[in-house]
Protein backbone atom coordinates (compact mmCIF):
# COMPACT_ATOMS: atom_id res chain seq x y z
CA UNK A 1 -124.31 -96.83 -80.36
CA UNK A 2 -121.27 -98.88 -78.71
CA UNK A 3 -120.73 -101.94 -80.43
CA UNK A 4 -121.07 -105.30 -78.09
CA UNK A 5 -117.42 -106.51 -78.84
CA UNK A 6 -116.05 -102.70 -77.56
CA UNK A 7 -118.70 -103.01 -74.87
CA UNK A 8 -117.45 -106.39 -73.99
CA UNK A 9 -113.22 -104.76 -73.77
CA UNK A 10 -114.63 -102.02 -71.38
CA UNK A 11 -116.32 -104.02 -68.87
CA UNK A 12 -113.45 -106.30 -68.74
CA UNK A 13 -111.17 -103.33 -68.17
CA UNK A 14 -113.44 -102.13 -65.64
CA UNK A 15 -113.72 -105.51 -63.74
CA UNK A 16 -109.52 -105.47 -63.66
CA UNK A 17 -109.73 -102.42 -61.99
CA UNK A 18 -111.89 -102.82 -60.04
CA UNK A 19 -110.50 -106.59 -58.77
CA UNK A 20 -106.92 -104.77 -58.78
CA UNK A 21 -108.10 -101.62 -56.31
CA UNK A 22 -109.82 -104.56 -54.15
CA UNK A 23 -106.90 -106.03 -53.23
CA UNK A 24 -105.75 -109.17 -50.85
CA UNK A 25 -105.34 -109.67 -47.00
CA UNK A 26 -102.36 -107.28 -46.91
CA UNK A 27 -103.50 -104.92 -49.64
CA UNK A 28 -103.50 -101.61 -47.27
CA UNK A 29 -106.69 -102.43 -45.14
CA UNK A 30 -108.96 -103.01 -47.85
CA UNK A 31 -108.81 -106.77 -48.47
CA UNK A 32 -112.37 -108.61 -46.97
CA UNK A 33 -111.91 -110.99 -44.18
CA UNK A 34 -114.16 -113.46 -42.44
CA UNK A 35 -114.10 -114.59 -38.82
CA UNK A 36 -115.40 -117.48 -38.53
CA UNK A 37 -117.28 -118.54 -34.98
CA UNK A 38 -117.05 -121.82 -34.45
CA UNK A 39 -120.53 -122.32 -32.51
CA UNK A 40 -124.36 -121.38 -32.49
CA UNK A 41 -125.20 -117.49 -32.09
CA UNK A 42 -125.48 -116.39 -28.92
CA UNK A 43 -122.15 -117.88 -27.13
CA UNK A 44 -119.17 -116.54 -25.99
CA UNK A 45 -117.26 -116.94 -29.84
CA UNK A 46 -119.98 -115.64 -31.26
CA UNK A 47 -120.03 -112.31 -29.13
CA UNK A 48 -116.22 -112.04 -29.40
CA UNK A 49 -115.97 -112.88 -33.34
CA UNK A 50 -118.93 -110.04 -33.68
CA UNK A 51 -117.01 -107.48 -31.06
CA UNK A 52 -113.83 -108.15 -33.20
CA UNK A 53 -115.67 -107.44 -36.68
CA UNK A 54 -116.93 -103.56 -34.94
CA UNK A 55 -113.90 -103.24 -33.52
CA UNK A 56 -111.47 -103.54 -36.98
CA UNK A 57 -113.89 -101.85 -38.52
CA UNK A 58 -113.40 -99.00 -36.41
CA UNK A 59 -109.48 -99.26 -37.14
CA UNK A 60 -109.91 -99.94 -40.19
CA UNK A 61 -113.19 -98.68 -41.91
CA UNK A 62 -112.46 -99.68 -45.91
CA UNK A 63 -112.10 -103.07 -45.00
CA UNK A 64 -114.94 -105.74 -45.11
CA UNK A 65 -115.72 -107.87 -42.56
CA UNK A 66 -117.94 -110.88 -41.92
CA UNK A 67 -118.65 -113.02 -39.15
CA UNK A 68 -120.31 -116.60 -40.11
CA UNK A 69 -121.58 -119.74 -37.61
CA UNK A 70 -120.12 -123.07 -38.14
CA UNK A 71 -121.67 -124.78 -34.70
CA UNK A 72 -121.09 -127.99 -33.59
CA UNK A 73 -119.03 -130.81 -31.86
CA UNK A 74 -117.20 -127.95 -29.42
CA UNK A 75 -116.39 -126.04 -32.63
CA UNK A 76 -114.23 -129.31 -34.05
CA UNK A 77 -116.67 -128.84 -37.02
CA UNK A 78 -115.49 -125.41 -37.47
CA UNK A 79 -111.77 -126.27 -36.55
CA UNK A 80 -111.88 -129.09 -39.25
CA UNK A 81 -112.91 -126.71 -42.08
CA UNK A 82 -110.33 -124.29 -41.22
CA UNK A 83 -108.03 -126.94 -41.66
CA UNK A 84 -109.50 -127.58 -45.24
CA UNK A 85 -109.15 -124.07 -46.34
CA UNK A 86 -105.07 -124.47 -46.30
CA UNK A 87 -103.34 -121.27 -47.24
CA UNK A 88 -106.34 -118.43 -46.78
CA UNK A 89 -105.16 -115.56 -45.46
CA UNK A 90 -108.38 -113.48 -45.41
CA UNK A 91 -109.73 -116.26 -43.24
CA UNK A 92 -109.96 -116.01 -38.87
CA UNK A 93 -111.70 -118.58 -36.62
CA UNK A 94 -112.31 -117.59 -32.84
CA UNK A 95 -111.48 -120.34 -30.57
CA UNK A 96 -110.07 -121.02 -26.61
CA UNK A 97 -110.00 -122.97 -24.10
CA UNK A 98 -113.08 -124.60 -24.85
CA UNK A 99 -111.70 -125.78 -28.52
CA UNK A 100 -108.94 -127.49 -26.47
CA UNK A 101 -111.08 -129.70 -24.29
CA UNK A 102 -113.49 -130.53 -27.35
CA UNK A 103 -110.18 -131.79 -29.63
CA UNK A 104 -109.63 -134.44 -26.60
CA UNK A 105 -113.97 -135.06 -25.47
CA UNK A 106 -114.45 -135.37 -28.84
CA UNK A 107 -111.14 -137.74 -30.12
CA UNK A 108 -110.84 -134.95 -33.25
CA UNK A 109 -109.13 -136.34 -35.97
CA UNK A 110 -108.38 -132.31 -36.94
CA UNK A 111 -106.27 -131.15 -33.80
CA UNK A 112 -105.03 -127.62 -32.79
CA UNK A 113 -101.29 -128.37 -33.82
CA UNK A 114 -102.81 -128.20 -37.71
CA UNK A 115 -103.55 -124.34 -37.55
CA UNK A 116 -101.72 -121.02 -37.54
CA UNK A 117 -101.82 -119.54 -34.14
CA UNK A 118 -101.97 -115.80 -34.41
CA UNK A 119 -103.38 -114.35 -31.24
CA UNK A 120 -105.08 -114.75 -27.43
CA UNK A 121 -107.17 -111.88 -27.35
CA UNK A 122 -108.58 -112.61 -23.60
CA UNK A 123 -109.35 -114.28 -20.56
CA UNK A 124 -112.63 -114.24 -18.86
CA UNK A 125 -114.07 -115.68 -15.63
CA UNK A 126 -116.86 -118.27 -15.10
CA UNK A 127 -120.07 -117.48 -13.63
CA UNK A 128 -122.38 -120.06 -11.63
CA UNK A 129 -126.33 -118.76 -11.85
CA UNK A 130 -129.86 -120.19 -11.45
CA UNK A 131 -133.28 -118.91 -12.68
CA UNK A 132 -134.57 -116.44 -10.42
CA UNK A 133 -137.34 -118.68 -9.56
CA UNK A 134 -134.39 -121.18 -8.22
CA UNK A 135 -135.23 -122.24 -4.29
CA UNK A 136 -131.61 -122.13 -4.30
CA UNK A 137 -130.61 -118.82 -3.00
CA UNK A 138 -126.63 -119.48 -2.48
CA UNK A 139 -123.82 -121.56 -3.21
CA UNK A 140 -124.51 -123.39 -0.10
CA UNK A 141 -128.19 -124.02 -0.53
CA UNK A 142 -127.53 -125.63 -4.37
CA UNK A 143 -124.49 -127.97 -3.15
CA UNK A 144 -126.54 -129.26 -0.10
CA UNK A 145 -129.42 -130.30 -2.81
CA UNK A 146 -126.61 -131.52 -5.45
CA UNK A 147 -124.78 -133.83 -2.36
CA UNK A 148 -128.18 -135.16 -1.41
CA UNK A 149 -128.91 -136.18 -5.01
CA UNK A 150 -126.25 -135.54 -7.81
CA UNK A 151 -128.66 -136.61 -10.36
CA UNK A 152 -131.48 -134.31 -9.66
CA UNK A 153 -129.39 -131.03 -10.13
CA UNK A 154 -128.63 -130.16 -14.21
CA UNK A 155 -126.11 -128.29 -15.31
CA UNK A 156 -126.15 -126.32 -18.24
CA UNK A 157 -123.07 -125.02 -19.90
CA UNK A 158 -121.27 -125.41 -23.55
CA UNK A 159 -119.96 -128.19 -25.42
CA UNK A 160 -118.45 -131.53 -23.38
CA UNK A 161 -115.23 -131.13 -22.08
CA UNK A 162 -115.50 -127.07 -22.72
CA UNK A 163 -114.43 -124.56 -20.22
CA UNK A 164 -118.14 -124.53 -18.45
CA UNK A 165 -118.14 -128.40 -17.88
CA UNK A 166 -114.16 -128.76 -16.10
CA UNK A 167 -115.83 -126.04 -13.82
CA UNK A 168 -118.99 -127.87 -12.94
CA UNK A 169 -116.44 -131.03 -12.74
CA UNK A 170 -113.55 -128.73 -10.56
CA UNK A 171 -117.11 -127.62 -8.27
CA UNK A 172 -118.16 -131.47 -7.56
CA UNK A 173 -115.03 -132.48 -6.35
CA UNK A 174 -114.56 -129.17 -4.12
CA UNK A 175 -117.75 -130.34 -2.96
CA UNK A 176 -116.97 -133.84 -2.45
CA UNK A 177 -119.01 -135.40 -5.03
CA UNK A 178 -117.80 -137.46 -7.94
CA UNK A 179 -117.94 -135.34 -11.44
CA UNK A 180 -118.14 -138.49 -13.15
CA UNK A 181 -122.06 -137.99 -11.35
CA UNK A 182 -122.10 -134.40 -12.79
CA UNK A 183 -125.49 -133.97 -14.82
CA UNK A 184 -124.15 -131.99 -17.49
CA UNK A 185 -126.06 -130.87 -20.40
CA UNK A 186 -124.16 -129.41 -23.11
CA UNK A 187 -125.34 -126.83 -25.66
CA UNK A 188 -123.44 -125.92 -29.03
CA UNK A 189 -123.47 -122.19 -27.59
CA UNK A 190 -124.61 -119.87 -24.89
CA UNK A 191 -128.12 -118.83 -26.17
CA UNK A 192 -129.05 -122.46 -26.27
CA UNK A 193 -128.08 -122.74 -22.68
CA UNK A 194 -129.99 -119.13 -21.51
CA UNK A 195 -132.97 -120.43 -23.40
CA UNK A 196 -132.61 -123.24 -21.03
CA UNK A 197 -132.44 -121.38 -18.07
CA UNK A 198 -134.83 -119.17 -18.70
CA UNK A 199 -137.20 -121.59 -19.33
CA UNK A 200 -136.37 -123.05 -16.54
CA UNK A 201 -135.50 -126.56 -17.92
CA UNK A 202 -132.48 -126.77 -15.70
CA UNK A 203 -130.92 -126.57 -12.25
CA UNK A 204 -128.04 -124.42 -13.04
CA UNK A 205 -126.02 -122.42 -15.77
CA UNK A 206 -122.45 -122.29 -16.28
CA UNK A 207 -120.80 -119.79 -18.61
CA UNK A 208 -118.49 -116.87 -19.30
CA UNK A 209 -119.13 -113.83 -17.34
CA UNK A 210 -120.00 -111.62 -20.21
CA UNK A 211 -122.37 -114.20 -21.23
CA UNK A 212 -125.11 -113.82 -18.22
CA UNK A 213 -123.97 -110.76 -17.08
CA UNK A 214 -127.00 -108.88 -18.57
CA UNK A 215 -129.41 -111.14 -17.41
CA UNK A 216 -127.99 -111.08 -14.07
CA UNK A 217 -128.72 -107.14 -13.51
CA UNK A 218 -132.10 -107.39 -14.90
CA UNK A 219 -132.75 -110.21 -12.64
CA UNK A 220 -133.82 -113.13 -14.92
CA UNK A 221 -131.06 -115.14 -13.58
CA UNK A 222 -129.23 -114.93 -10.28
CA UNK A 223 -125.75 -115.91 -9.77
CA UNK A 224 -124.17 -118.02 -6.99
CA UNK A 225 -120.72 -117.62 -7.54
CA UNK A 226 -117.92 -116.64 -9.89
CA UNK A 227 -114.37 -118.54 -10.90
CA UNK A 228 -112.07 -115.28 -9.84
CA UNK A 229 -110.22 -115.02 -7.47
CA UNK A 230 -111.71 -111.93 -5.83
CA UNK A 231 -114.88 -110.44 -6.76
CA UNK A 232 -114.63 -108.72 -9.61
CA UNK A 233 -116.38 -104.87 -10.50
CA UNK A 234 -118.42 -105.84 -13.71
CA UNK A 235 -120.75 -108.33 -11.95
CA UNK A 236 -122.21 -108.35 -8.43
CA UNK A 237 -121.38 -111.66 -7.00
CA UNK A 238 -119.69 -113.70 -4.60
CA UNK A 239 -116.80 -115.46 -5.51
CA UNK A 240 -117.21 -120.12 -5.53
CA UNK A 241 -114.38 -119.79 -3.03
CA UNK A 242 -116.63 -117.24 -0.71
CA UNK A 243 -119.15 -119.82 -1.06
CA UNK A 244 -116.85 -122.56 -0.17
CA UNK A 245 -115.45 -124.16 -2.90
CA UNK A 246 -112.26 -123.91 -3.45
CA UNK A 247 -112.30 -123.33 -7.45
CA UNK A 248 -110.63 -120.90 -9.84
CA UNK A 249 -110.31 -120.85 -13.32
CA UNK A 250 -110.31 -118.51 -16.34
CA UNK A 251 -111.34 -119.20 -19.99
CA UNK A 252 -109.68 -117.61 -22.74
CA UNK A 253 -110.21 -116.69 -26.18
CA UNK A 254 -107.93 -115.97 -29.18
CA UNK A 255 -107.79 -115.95 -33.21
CA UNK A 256 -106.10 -118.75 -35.44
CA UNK A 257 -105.96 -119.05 -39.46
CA UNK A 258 -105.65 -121.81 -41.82
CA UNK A 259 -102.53 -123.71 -42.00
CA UNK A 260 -100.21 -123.36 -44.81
CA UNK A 261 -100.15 -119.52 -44.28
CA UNK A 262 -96.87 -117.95 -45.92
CA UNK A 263 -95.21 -115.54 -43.88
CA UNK A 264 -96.66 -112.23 -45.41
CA UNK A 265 -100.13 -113.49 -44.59
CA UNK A 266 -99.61 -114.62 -41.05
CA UNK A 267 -97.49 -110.65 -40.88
CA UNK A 268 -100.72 -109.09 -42.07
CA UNK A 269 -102.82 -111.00 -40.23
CA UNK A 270 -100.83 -110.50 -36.61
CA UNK A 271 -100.76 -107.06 -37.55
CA UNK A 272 -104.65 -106.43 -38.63
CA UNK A 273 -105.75 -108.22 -34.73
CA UNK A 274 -102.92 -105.90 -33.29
CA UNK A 275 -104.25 -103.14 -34.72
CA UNK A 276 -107.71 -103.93 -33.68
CA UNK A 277 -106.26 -104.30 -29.96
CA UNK A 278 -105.00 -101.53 -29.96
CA UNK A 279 -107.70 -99.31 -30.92
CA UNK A 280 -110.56 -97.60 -28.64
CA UNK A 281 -113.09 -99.60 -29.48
CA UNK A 282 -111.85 -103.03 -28.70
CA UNK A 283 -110.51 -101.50 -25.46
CA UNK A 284 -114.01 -100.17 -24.90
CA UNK A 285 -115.72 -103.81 -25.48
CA UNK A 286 -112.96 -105.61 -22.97
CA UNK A 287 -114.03 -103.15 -20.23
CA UNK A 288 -118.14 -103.47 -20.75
CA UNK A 289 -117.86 -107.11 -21.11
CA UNK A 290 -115.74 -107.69 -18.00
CA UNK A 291 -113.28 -109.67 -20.20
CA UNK A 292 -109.31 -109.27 -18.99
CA UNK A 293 -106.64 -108.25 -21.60
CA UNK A 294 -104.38 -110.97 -22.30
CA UNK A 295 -102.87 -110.31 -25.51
CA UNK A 296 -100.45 -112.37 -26.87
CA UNK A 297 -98.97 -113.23 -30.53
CA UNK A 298 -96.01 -114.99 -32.22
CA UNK A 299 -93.99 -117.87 -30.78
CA UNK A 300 -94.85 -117.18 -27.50
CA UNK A 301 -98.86 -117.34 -28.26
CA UNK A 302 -97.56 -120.68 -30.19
CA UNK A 303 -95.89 -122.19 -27.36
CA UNK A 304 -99.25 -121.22 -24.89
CA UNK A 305 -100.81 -123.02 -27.13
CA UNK A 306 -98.87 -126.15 -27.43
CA UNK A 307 -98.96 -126.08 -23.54
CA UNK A 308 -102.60 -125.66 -22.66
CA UNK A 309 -103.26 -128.96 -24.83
CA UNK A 310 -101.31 -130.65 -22.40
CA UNK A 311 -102.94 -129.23 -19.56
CA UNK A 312 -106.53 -129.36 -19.96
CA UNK A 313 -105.69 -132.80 -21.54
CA UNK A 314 -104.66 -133.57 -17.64
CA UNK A 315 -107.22 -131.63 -15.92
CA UNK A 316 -110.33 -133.46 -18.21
CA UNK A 317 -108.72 -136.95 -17.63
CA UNK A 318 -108.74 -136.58 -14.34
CA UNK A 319 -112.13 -135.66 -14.30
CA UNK A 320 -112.72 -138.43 -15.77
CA UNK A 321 -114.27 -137.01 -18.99
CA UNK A 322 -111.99 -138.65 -21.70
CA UNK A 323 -110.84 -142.08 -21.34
């Protein structure tokens, strides 16, 4: 029979194997790493955190990956625990455009200058769409009904001062009505705002393409419009600007990491997401979810950054949704 105290030496040689051949962040593809998505299931984070977790697993398929919900407050919540967790390097949190207009609508104390910017992943176009039981069968027929009564029509999109709400701001004021009269509902991700539409508890739905897209071709929802420039293959729909307002604009997503990072961790991190970007299976996701490469790390994904603040921080004042 083993005695306990030799029983006691092997496990603990065992476990130091065993934590040694686990390894770290940079240990050869094997170190576990969480993405965090900074908003309820269902929204566009949430389906680009989970598409990133398949996709490095298909890169890389030793390494463990996990993708956990910290909703709330335009992901400020999430952004502010990030900023807590100073020096992680196994540690991701999705964020975009959106992020930068909640920091402002929501006077963060945590702000995007505290992280580690490591990449934009993509952009991705907005799409306007009503319930198919909707009496509003185009663009034309909803602003008509929204000029007559700016009050009556709801719009449902993400968190205040997000990506969906400067577009339902931008569409007013093509339209010639006030966006400080928008009725804007936010939700603290894009399943909370489907449920909505689907149950009919709104007028209209704003939200990333990739979002409603399903729901569009089984014909739960119907869309009116779509922030592009031209139409665009993934979707069947008019364009705002076909429809007569004169509004563009494209949301984009991207990865940042704790502050506090050394520069080994931020290397192994830049490389794991360019890894990931460059495989099949992220490629594969970009195409089916109509999303538009727009990869970018380093200094110049930095200095993007540092720029965007500054304009969304203009278009949102403006608008007359920060003070």
């Amino acid at each position: 029979m083993m005695r306990p105290l030799y029983r006691l030496a092997v496990l603990a040689a065992v476990i130091v194997s065993v934590a040694a051949c686990g390894g770290g962040s940079s240990g050869g593809g094997t170190g576990a790493l969480r993405i965090m998505a900074p908003a309820a299931p269902g929204g566009g984070w949430d389906q680009t955190s989970r598409t990133a977790e398949q996709a490095i697993k298909s890169v890389e398929p030793d390494r463990k990956v996990e993708v956990f919900n910290v909703p709330g407050a335009g992901g400020t919540i999430g952004l502010a625990q990030l900023a807590g967790d100073k020096g992680n390097g196994e540690l991701l949190m999705t964020m975009g455009l959106v992020m930068v207009g909640a920091v402002e609508q929501n006077k963060s104390q945590v702000t995007l200058a505290e992280v580690t910017p490591i990449a934009r992943l993509t952009e991705e176009y907005e799409i306007v769409v009503v319930p198919a039981e909707s009496p509003y069968q185009t663009l034309a027929d909803l602003v008509a009904a929204w000029k007559a009564d700016p009050a009556k029509i709801s719009v449902a999109g993400g968190s205040a001062g997000g990506t969906d709400h400067i577009v339902a701001g931008l569409m007013a004021k093509a339209a010639g009505i006030d966006p400080k009269q928008v009725n804007y509902i936010a939700h603290s991700g894009g399943g909370e705002a489907l449920n909505a539409l689907l149950g009919n508890k709104v007028s209209i739905g704003i939200s990333g393409i990739g979002e409603f897209a399903e729901h569009v071709k089984s014909g739960k929802l119907r869309s009116l419009g779509i922030s592009a420039p031209a139409r665009i293959p993934s979707i069947d729909s008019p364009t705002l600007k076909e429809g007569g307002l004169d509004v563009e604009l494209a949301n984009w997503r991207g990865f940042v990491a704790p502050p506090g990072l050394d520069d080994a961790a931020k290397k192994s991190l830049t490389d794991l997401v360019t890894k990931m970007h460059d495989g099949q299976a992220w490629k594969d996701a970009v195409a089916k979810n109509g999303w538009t490469d727009a990869f970018q790390t380093g200094a110049p994904f930095a200095e993007f950054l540092a720029a965007e603040q500054t304009r969304v921080k203009g278009i949102i004042a403006e608008m007359g949704l920060v003070s």
